[in-house]
C-alpha atoms as a PDB file:
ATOM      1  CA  UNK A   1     -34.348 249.347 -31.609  1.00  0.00           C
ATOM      2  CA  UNK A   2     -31.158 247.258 -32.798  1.00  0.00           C
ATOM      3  CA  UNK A   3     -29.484 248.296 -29.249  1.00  0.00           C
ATOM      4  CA  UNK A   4     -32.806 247.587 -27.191  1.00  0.00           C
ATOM      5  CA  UNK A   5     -33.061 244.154 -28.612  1.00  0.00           C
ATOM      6  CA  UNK A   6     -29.271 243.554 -28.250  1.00  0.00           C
ATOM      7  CA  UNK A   7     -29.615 244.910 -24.300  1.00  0.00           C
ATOM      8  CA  UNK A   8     -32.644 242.492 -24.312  1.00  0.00           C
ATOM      9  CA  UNK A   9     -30.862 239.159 -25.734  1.00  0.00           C
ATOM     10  CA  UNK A  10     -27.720 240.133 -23.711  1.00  0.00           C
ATOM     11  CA  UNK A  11     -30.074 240.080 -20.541  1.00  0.00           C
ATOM     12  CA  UNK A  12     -31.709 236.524 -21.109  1.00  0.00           C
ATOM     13  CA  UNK A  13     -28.306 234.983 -22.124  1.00  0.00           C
ATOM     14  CA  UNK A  14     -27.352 236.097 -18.248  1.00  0.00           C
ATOM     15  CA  UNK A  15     -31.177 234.957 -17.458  1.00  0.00           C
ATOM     16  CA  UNK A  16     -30.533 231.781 -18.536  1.00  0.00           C
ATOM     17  CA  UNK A  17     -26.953 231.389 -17.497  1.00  0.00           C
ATOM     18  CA  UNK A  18     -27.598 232.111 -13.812  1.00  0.00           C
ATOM     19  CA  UNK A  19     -30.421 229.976 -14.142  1.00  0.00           C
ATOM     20  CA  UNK A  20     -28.097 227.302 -15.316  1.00  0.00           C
ATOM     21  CA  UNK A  21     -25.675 227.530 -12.864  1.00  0.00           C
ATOM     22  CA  UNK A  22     -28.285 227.895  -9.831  1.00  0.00           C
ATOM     23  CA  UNK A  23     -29.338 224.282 -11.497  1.00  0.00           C
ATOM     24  CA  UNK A  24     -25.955 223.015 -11.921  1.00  0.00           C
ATOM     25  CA  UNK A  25     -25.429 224.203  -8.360  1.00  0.00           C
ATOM     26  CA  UNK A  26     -28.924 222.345  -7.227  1.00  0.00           C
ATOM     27  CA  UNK A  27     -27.614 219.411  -9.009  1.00  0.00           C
ATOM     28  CA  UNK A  28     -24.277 219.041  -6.836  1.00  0.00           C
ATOM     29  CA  UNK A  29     -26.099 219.971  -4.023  1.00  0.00           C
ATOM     30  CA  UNK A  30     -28.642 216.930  -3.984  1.00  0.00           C
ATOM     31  CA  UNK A  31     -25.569 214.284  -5.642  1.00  0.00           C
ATOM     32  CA  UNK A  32     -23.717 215.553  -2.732  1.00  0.00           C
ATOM     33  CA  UNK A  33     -26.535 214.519   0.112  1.00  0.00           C
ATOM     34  CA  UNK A  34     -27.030 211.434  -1.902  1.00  0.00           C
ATOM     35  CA  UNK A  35     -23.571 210.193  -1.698  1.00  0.00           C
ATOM     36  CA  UNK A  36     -23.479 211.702   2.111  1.00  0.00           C
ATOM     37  CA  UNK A  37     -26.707 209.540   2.703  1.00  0.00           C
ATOM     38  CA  UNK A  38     -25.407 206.209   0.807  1.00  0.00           C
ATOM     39  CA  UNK A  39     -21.891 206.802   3.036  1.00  0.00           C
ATOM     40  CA  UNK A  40     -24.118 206.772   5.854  1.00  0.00           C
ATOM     41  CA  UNK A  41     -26.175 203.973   5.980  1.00  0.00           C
ATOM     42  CA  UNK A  42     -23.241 202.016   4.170  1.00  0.00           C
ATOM     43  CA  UNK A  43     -21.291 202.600   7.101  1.00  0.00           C
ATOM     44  CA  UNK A  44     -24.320 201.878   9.533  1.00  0.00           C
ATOM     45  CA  UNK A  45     -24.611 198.452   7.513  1.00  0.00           C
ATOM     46  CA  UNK A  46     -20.999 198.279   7.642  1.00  0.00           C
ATOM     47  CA  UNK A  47     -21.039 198.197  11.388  1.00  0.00           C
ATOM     48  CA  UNK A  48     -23.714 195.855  11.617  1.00  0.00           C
ATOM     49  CA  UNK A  49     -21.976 193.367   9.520  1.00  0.00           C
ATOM     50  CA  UNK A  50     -18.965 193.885  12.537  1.00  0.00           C
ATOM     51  CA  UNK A  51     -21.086 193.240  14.908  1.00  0.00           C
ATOM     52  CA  UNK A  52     -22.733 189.717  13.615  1.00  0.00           C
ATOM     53  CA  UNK A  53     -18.883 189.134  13.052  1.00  0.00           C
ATOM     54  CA  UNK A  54     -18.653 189.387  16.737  1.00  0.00           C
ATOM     55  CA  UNK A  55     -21.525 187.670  17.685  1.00  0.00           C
ATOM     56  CA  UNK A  56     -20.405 184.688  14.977  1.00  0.00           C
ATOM     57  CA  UNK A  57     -17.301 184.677  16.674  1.00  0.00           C
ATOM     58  CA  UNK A  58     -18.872 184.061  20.579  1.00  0.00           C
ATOM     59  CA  UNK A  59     -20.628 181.241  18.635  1.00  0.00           C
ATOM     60  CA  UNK A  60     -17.727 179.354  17.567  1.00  0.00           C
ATOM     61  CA  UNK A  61     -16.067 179.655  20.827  1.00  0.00           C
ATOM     62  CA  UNK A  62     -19.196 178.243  22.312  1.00  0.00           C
ATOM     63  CA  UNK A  63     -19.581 175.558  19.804  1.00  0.00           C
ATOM     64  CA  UNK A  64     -15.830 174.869  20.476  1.00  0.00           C
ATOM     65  CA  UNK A  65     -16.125 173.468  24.143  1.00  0.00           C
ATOM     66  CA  UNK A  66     -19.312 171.347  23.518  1.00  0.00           C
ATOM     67  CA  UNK A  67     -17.398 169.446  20.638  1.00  0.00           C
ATOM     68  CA  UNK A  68     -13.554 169.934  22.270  1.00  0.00           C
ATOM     69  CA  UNK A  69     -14.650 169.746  26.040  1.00  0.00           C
ATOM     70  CA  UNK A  70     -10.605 170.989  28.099  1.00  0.00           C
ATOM     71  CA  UNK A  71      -8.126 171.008  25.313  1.00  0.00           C
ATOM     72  CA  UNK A  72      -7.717 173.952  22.903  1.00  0.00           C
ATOM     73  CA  UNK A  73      -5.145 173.914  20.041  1.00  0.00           C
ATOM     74  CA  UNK A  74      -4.210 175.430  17.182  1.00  0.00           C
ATOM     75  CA  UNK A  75      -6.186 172.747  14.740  1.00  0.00           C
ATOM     76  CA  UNK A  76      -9.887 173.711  15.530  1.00  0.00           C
ATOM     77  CA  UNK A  77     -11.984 175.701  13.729  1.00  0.00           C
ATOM     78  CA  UNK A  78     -11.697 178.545  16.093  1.00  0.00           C
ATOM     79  CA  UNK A  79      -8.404 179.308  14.961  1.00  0.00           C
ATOM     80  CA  UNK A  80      -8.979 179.432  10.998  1.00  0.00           C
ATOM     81  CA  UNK A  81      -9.354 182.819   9.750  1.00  0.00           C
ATOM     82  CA  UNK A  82     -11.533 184.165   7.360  1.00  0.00           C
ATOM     83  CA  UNK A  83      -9.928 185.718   4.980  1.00  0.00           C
ATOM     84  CA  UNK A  84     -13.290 187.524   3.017  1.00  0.00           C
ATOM     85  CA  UNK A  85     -16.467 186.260   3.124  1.00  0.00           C
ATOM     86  CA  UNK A  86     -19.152 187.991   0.090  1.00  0.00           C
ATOM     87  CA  UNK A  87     -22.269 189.428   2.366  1.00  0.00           C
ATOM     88  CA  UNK A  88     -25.081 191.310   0.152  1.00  0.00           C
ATOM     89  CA  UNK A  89     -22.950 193.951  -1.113  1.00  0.00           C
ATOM     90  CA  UNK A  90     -19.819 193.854   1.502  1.00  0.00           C
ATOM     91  CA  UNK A  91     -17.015 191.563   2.033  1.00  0.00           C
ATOM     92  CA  UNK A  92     -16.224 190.259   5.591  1.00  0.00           C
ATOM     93  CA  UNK A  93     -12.919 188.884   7.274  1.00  0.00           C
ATOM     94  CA  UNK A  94     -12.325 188.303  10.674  1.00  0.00           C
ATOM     95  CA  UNK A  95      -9.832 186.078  12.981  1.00  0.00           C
ATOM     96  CA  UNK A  96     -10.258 184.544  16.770  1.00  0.00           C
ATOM     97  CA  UNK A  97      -6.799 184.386  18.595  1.00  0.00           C
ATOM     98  CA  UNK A  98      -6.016 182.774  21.754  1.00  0.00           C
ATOM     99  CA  UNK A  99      -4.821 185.014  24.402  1.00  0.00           C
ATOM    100  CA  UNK A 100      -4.110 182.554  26.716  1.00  0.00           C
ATOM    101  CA  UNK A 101      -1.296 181.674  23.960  1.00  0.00           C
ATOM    102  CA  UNK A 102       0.342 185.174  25.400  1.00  0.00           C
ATOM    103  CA  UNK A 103       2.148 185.809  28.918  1.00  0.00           C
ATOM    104  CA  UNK A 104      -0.256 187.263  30.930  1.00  0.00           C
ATOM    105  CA  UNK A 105       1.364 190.789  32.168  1.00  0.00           C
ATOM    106  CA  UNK A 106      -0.612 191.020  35.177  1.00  0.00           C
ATOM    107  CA  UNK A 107       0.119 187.773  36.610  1.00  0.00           C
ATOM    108  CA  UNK A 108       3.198 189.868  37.778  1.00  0.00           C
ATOM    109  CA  UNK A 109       0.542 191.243  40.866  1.00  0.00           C
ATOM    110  CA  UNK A 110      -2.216 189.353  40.447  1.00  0.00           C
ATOM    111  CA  UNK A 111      -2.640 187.337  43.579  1.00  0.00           C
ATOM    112  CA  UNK A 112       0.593 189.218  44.756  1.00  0.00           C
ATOM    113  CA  UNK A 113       4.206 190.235  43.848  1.00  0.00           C
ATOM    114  CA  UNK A 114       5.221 187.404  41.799  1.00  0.00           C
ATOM    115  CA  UNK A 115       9.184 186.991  41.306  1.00  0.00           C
ATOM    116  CA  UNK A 116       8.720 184.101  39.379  1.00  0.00           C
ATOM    117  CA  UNK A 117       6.401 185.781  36.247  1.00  0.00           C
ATOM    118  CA  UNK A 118       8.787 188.400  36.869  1.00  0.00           C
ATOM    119  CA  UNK A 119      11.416 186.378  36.272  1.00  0.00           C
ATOM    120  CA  UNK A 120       9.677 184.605  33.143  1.00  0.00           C
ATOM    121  CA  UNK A 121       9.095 188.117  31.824  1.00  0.00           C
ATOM    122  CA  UNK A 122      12.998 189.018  31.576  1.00  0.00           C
ATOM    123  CA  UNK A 123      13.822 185.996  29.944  1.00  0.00           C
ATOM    124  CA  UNK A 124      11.039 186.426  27.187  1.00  0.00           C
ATOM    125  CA  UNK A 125      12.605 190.023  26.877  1.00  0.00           C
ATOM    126  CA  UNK A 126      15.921 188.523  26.060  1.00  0.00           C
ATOM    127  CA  UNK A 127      14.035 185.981  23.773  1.00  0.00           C
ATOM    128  CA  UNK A 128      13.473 188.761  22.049  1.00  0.00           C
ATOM    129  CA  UNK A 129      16.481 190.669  22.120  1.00  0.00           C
ATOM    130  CA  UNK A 130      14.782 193.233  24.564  1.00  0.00           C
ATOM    131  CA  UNK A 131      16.063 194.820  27.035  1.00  0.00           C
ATOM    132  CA  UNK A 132      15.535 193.049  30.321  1.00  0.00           C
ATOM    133  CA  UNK A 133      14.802 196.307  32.317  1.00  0.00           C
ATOM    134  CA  UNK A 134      11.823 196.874  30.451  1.00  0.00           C
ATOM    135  CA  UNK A 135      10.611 194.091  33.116  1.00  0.00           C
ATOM    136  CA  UNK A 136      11.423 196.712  35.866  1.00  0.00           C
ATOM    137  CA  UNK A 137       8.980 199.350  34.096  1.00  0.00           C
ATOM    138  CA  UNK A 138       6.113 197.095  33.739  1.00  0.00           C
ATOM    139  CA  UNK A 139       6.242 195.600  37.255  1.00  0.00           C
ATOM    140  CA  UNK A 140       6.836 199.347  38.605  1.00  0.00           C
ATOM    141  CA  UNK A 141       3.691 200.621  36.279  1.00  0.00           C
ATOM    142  CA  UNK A 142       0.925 197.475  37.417  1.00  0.00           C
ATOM    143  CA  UNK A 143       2.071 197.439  40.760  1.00  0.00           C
ATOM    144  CA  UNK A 144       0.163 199.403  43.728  1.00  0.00           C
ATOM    145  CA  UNK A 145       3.408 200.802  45.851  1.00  0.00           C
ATOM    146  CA  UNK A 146       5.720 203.409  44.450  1.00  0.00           C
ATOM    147  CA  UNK A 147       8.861 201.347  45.454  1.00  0.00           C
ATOM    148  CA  UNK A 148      11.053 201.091  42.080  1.00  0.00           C
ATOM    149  CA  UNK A 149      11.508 197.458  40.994  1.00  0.00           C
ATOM    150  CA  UNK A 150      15.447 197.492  39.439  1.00  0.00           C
ATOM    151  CA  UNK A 151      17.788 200.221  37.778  1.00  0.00           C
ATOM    152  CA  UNK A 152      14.725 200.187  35.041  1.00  0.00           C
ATOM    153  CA  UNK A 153      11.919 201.110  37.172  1.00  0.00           C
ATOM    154  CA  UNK A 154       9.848 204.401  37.499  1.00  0.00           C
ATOM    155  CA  UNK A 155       7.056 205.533  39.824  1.00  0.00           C
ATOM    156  CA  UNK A 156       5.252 208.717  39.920  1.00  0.00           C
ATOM    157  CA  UNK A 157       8.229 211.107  40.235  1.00  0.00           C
ATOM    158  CA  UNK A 158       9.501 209.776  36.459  1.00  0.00           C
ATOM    159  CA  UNK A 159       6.291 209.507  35.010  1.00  0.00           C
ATOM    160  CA  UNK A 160       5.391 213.268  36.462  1.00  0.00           C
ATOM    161  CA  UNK A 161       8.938 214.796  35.361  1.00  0.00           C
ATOM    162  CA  UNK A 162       7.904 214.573  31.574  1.00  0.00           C
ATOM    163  CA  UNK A 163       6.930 216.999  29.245  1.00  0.00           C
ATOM    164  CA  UNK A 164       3.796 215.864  29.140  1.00  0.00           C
ATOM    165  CA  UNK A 165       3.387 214.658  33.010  1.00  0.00           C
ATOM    166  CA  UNK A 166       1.197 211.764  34.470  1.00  0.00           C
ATOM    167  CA  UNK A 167       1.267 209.417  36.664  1.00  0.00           C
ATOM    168  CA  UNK A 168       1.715 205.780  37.119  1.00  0.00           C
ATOM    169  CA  UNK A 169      -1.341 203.095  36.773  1.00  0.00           C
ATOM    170  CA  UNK A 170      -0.511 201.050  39.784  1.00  0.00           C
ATOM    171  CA  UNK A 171      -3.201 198.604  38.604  1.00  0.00           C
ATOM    172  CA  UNK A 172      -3.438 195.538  36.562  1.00  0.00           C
ATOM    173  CA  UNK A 173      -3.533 197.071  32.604  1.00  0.00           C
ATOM    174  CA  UNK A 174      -6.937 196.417  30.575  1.00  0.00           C
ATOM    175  CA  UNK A 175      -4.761 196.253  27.119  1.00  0.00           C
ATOM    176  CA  UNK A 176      -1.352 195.800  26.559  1.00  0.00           C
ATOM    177  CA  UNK A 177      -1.776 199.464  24.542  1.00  0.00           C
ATOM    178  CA  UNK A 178      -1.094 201.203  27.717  1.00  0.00           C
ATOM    179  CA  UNK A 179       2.946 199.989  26.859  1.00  0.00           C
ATOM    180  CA  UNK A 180       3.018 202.909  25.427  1.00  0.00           C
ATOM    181  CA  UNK A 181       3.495 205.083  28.424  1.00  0.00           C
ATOM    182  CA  UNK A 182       5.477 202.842  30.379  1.00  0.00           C
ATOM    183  CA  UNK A 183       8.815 203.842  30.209  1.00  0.00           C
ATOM    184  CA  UNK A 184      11.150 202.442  27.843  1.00  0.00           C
ATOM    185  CA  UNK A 185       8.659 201.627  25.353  1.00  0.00           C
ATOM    186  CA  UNK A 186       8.167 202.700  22.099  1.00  0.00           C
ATOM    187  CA  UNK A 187       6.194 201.831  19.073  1.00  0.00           C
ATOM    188  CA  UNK A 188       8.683 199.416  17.939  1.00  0.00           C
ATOM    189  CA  UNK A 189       9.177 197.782  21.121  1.00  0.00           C
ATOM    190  CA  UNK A 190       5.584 197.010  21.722  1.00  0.00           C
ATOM    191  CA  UNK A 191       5.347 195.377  18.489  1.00  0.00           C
ATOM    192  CA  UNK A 192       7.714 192.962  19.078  1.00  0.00           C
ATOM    193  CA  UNK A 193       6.606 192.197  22.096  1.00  0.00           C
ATOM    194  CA  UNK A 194       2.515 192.457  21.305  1.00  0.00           C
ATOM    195  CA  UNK A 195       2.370 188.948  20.095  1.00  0.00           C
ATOM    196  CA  UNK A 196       3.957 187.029  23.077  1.00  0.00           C
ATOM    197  CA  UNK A 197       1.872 189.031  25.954  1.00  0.00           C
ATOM    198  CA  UNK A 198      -1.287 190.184  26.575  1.00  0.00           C
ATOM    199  CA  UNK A 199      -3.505 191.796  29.672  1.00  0.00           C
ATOM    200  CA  UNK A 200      -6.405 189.861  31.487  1.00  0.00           C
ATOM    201  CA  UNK A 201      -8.804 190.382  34.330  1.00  0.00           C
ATOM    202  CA  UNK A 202      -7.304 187.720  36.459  1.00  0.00           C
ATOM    203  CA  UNK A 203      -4.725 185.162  36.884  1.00  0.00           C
ATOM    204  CA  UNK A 204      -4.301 182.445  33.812  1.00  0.00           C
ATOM    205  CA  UNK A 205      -1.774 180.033  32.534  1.00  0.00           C
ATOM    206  CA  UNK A 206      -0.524 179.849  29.010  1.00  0.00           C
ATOM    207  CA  UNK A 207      -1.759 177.078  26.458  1.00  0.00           C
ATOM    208  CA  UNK A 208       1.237 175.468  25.270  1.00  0.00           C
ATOM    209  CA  UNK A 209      -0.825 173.958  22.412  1.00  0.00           C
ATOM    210  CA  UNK A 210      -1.270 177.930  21.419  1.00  0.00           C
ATOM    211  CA  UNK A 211       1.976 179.578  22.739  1.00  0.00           C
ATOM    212  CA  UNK A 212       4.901 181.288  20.858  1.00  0.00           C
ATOM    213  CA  UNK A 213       8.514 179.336  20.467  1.00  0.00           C
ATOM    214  CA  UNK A 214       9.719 182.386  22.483  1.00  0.00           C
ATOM    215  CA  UNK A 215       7.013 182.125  25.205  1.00  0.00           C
ATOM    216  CA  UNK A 216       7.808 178.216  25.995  1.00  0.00           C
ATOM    217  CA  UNK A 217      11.175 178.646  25.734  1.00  0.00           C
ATOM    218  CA  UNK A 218      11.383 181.782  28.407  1.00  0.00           C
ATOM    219  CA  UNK A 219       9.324 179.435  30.447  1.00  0.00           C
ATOM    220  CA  UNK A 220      10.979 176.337  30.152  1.00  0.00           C
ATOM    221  CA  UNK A 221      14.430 178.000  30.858  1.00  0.00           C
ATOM    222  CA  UNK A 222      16.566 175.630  29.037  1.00  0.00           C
ATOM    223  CA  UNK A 223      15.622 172.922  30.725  1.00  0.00           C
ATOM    224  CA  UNK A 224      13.716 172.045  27.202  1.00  0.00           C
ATOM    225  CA  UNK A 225      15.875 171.766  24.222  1.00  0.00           C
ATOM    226  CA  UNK A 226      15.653 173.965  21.995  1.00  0.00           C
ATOM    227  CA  UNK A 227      15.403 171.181  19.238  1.00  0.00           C
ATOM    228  CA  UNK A 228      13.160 169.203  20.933  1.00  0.00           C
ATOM    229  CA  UNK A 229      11.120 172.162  21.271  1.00  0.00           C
ATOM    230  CA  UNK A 230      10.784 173.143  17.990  1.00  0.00           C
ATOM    231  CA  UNK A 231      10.137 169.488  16.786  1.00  0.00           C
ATOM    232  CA  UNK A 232       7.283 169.295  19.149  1.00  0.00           C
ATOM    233  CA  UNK A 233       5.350 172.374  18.692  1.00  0.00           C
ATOM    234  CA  UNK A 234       5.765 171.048  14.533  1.00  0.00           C
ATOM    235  CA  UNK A 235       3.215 168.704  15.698  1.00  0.00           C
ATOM    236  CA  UNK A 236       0.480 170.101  18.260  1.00  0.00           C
ATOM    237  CA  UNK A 237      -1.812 171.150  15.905  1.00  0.00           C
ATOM    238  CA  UNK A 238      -2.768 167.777  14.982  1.00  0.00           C
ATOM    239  CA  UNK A 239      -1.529 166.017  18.489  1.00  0.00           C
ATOM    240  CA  UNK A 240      -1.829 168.869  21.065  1.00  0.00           C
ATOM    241  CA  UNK A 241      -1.063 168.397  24.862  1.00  0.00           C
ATOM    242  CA  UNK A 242      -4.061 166.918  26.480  1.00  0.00           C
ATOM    243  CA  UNK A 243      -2.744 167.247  30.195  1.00  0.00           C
ATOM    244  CA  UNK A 244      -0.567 169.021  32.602  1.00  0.00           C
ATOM    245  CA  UNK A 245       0.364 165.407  33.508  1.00  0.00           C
ATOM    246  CA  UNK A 246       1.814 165.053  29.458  1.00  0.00           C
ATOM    247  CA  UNK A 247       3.948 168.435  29.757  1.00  0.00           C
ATOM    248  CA  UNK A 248       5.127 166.669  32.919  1.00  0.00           C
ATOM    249  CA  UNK A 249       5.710 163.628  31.376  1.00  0.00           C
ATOM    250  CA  UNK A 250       7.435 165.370  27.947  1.00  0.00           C
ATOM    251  CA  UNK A 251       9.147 167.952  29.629  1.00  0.00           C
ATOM    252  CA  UNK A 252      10.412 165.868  33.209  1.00  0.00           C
ATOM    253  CA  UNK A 253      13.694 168.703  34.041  1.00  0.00           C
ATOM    254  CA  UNK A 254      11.445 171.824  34.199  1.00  0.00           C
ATOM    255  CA  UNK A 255      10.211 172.921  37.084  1.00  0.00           C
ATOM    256  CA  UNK A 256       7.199 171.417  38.584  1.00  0.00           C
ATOM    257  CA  UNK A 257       5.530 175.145  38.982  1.00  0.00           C
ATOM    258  CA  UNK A 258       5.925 175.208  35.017  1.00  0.00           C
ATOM    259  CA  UNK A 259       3.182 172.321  34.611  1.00  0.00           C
ATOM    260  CA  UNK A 260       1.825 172.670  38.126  1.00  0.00           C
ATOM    261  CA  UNK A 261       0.224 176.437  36.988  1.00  0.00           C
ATOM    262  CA  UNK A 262       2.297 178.307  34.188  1.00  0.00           C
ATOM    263  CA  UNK A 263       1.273 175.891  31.818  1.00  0.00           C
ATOM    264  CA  UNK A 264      -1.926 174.669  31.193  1.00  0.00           C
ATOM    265  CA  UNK A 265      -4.135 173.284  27.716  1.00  0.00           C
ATOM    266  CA  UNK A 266      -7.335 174.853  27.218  1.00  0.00           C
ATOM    267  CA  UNK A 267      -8.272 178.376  27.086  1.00  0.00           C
ATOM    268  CA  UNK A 268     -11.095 180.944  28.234  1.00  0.00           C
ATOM    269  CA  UNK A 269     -10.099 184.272  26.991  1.00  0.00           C
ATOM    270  CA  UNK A 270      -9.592 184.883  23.133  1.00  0.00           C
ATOM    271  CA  UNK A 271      -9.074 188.110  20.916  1.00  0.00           C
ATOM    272  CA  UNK A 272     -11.630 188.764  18.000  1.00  0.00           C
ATOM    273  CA  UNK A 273     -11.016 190.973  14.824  1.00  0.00           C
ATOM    274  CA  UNK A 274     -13.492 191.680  12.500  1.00  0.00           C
ATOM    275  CA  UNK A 275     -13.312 193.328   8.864  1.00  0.00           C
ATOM    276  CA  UNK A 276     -16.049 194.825   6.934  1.00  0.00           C
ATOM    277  CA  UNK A 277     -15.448 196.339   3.577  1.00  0.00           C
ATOM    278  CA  UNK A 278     -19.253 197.923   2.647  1.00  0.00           C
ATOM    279  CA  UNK A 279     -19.038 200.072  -0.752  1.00  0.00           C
ATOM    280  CA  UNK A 280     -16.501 202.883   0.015  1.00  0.00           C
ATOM    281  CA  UNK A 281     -16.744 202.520   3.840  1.00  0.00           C
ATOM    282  CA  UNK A 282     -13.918 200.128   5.649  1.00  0.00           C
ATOM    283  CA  UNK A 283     -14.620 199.360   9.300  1.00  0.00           C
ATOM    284  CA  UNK A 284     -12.730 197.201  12.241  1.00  0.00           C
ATOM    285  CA  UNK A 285     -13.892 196.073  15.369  1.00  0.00           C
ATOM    286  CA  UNK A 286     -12.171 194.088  18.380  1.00  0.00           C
ATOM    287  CA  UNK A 287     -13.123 192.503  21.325  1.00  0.00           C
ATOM    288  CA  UNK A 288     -11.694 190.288  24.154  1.00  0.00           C
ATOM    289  CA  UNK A 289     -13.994 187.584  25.136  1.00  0.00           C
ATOM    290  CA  UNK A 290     -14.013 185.053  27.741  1.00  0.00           C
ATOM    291  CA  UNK A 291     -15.695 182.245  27.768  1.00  0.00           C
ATOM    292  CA  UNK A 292     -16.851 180.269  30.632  1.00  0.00           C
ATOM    293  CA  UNK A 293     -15.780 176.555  30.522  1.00  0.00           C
ATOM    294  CA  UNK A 294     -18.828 175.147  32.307  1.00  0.00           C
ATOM    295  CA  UNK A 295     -21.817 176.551  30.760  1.00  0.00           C
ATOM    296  CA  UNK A 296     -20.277 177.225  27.568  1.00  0.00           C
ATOM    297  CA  UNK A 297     -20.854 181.033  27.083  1.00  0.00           C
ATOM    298  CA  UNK A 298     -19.190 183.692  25.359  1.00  0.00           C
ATOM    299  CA  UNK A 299     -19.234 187.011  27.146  1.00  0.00           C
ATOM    300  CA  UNK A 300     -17.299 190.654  26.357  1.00  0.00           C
ATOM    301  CA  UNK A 301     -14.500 191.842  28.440  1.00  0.00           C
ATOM    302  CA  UNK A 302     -14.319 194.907  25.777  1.00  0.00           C
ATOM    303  CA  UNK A 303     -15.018 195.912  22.804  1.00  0.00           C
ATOM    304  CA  UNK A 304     -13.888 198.661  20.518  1.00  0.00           C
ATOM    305  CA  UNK A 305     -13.969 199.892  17.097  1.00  0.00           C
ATOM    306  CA  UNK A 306     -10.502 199.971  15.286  1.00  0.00           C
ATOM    307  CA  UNK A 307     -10.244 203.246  12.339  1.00  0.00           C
END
């Protein structure tokens, strides 16, 4: 009897054991598809949140030329950040930046050939302390012939003689990210260069009220000094160029192409970045938006997410 009874309590010890672990296992299970299903519709908030960022964003830049009409600078309200604004239960930052404050990359075939942005290109490369050939490259990769521009040019046959082959765009870029397989360019070279140039859908003249040091000065071509320069662009923010007719005026030795259409003071395309921090889940988006200086509105050019 002693032995049955001992078989018997030995049995519903392991009874209740695997009863407690099937629980304990239940138990994980369902915490598990909770937290799965709070990630989730965090994240869908999350993106949400991006997307009014966005849309908050078009609605600055549309408030901006009813109250601004042709002059954008660096002192309006477009161009404060945010660093982190409290939303229900996420926090969300986001920044507008002028790309019309960049050299536009395909102005080099835009309308073209142009020798002259070409030209203005090299000398923001040695701005930088770039190589000037990298010019060569990018000319060779937007334009539509497979004639090599300079001793730093490639085509097809380079492009298709890697490792991993392909071939040349021969188009105007949609983001400057496609430096990356233009030859000569590596990660650290684009990110020098990323804030000084960008890629638009058509021809467009930098705001000097927006532009880098390095950008006026590769397009002034000494015929600014550098000291005066510097002392000016101290002061746009709060007294920005209202005119081509005042770059003319302040700036009388450049050349009259540099304030009759390389320089100009307003703006239609801008960059938006948007950060959303929603419980555990952290989110980007970006977007290029232009904005149409007679009606007002704010359209996409693209849009992506950034992870």
């Amino acid at each position: 009897m002693r032995g049955e009874r001992g078989v018997a309590a030995v049995t519903a010890i392991l009874v209740v054991a695997v009863a407690a672990s099937a629980a304990s296992f239940m138990l994980a299970q369902h915490s598990a598809m909770i937290d799965q299903t709070s990630l989730v519709a965090a994240r869908a908030q999350a993106e949400l949140f991006a997307d009014a960022g966005l849309d908050w964003a078009r609605g600055v830049l549309a408030d901006d030329v009813q109250r601004t009409g042709g002059v954008d600078s660096l002192g309006e309200g477009w161009a404060q950040p945010i660093a982190g604004l409290p939303v229900e239960r996420a926090v969300v930052a986001g920044a507008i930046a002028d790309e019309q404050g960049k050299f536009n990359l395909n102005n080099l075939v835009i309308g073209g050939r142009s020798d002259w942005d070409y030209r203005i290109l090299q000398r923001l490369l040695k701005e930088l302390r770039l190589p000037v050939e990298l010019a060569d490259a990018v000319m060779d990769w937007i334009d539509a012939d497979q004639d090599l521009t300079g001793n730093g040019g490639a085509e097809n046959a380079y492009y298709l003689a890697l490792k991993r082959p392909y071939r040349a765009s021969n188009q105007p870029m949609a983001q400057v990210d496609e430096l990356y397989r233009v030859r000569g360019f590596d990660a650290g070279t684009v990110r020098r260069l990323r804030p000084h140039v960008t890629a638009l859908p058509v021809r467009t003249a930098v705001n000097i009220n927006t532009a880098t040091p390095e950008l006026l000065a590769a397009i002034f071509d000494g015929k600014v000094a550098g000291d005066v320069l510097a002392a000016r662009l101290a002061t746009r923010a709060t007294m920005p160029f209202r005119s081509a007719m005042e770059i003319s005026q302040w700036a009388p030795r450049a050349d009259p192409r540099v304030a009759g259409g390389d320089l100009g003071v307003r703006s239609d395309f801008f960059s938006v970045r948007v950060h959303v921090a929603q419980d555990e889940v952290r989110i980007a988006s970006e977007a290029l938006v232009r904005r149409n200086p007679q009606s007002g509105t704010v359209s996409f050019v693209w849009r992506r997410g950034l992870y």
